[in-house]
Protein backbone atom coordinates (compact mmCIF):
# COMPACT_ATOMS: atom_id res chain seq x y z
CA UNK A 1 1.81 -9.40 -7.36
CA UNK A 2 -0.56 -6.73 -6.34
CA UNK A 3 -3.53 -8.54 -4.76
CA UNK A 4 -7.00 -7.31 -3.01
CA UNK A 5 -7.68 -8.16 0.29
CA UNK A 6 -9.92 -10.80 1.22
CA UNK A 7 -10.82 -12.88 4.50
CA UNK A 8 -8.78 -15.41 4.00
CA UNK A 9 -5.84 -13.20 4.75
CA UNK A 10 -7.27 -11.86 7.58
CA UNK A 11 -4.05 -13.24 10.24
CA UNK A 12 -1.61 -12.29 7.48
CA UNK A 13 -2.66 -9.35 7.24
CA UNK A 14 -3.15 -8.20 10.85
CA UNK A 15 0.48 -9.61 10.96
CA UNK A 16 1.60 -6.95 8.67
CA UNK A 17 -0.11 -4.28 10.11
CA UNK A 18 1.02 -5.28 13.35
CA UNK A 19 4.57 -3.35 12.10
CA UNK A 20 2.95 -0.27 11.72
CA UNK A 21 4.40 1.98 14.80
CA UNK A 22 0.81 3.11 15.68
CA UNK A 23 -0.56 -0.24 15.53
CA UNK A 24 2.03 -2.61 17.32
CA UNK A 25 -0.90 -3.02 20.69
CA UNK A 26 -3.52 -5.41 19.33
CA UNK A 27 -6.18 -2.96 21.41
CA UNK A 28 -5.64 -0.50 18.44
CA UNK A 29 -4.62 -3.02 15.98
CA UNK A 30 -8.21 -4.94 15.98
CA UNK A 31 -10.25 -2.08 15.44
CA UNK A 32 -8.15 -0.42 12.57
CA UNK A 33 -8.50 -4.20 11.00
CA UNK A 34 -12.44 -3.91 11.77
CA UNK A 35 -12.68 -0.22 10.17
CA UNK A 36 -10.85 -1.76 6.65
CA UNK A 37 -13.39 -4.90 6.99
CA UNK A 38 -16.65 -3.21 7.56
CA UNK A 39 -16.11 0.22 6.11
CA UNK A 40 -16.51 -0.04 2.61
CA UNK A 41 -14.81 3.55 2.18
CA UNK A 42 -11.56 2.02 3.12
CA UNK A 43 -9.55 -1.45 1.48
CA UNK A 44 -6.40 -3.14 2.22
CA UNK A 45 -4.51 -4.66 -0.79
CA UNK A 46 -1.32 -7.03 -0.58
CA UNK A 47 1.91 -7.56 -2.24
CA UNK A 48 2.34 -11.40 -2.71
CA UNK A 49 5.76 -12.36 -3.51
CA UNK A 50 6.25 -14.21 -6.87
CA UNK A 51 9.24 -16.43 -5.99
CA UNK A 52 8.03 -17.54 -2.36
CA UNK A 53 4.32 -17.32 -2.87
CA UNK A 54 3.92 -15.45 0.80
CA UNK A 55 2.37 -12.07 1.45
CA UNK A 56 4.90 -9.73 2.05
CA UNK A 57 3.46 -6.58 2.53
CA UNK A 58 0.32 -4.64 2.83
CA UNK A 59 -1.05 -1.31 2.08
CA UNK A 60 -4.26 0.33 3.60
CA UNK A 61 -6.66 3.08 1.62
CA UNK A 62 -9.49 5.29 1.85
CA UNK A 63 -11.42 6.03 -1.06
CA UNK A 64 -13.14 9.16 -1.99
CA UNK A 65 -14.35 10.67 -5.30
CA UNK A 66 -11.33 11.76 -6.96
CA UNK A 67 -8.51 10.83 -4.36
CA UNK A 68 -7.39 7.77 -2.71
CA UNK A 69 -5.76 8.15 0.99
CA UNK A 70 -2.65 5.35 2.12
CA UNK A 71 -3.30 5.44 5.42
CA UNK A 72 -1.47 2.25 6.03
CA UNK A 73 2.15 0.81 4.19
CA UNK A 74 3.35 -2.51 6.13
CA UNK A 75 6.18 -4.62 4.76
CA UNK A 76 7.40 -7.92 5.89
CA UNK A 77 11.35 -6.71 7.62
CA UNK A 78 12.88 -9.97 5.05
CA UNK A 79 11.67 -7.89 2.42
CA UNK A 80 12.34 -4.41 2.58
CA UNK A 81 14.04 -2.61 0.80
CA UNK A 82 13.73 -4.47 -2.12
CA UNK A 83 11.08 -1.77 -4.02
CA UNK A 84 7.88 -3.46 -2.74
CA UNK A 85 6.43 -0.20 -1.51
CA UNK A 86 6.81 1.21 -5.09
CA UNK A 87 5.27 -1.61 -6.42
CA UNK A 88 2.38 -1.38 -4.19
CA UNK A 89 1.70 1.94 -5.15
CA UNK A 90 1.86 1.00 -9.10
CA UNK A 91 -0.72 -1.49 -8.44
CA UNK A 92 -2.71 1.22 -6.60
CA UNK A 93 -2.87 3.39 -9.35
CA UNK A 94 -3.72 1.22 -12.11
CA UNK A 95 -6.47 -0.29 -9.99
CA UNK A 96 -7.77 3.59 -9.24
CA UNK A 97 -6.50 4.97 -12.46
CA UNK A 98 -8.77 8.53 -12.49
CA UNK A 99 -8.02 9.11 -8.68
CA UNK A 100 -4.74 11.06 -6.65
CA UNK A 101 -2.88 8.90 -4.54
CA UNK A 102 -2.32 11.28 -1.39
CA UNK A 103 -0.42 10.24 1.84
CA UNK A 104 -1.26 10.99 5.81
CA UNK A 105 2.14 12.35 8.01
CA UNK A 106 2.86 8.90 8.37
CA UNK A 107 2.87 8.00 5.21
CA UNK A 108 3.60 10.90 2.86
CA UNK A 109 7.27 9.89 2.21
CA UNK A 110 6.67 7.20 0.23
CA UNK A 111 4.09 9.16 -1.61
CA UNK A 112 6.50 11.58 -2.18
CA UNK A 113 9.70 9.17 -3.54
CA UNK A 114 7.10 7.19 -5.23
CA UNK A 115 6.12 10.27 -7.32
CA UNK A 116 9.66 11.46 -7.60
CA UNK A 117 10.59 7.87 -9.14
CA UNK A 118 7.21 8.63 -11.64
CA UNK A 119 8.50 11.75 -12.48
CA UNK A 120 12.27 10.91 -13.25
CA UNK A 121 10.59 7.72 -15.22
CA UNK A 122 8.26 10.06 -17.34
CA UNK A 123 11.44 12.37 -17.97
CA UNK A 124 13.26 9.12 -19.27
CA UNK A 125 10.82 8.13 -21.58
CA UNK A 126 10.18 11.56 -22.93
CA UNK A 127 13.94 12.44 -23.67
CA UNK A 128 14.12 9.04 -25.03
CA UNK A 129 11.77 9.38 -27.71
CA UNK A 130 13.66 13.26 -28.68
């Protein structure tokens, strides 16, 4: 379940960024969690798993006008692989339905399969109604 960030969930959530490559020395790890607290530009939203009730995974935005920026994509290692980041991104869009989801280096990959999966679904649906 696609969830916004609150301070309750600040130690989970430091916890999941914490497995971000960048990230893994808590010198840069508390100020990137500071920048998504006090910045209002920029929001961390969680994936909270439906059959064990834990967050499992995080993702990290900035928001402009007309675009939205995943700066950050963090999921628990017991649950990877399982289509969480996909999920994540779903979420993402429906909650910023009017905006582009764009990715940095980092994270651009799963922008990229994310869209790919979109565009096979769309293709699906529209050869399905022929």
């Amino acid at each position: 379940m696609f969830i916004s960030y609150n301070q309750s969930y600040e130690k989970i959530a430091m916890g999941l960024l914490s497995y971000v490559t960048d990230l893994k020395n808590v010198a840069r790890l508390k100020p990137e969690m500071e920048s998504y607290i006090e910045n209002v530009d920029r929001k961390l939203f969680l994936w909270k798993d439906e059959v064990t009730d834990n967050i499992v995974a995080l993702i990290g935005v900035e928001i402009s006008e007309a675009m939205v920026l995943v700066r950050h994509i963090a999921v628990s290692p017991s649950f990877r692989n399982e289509g969480i980041v996909h999920r994540l991104l779903d979420g993402l869009q429906q909650h910023y339905p009017t905006s582009t989801i764009n990715g940095t280096l980092e994270t651009a990959q799963f922008i990229a399969k994310w869209n790919q999966k979109q565009l096979n679904r769309s293709d699906e649906e529209s050869s399905g109604s022929l």
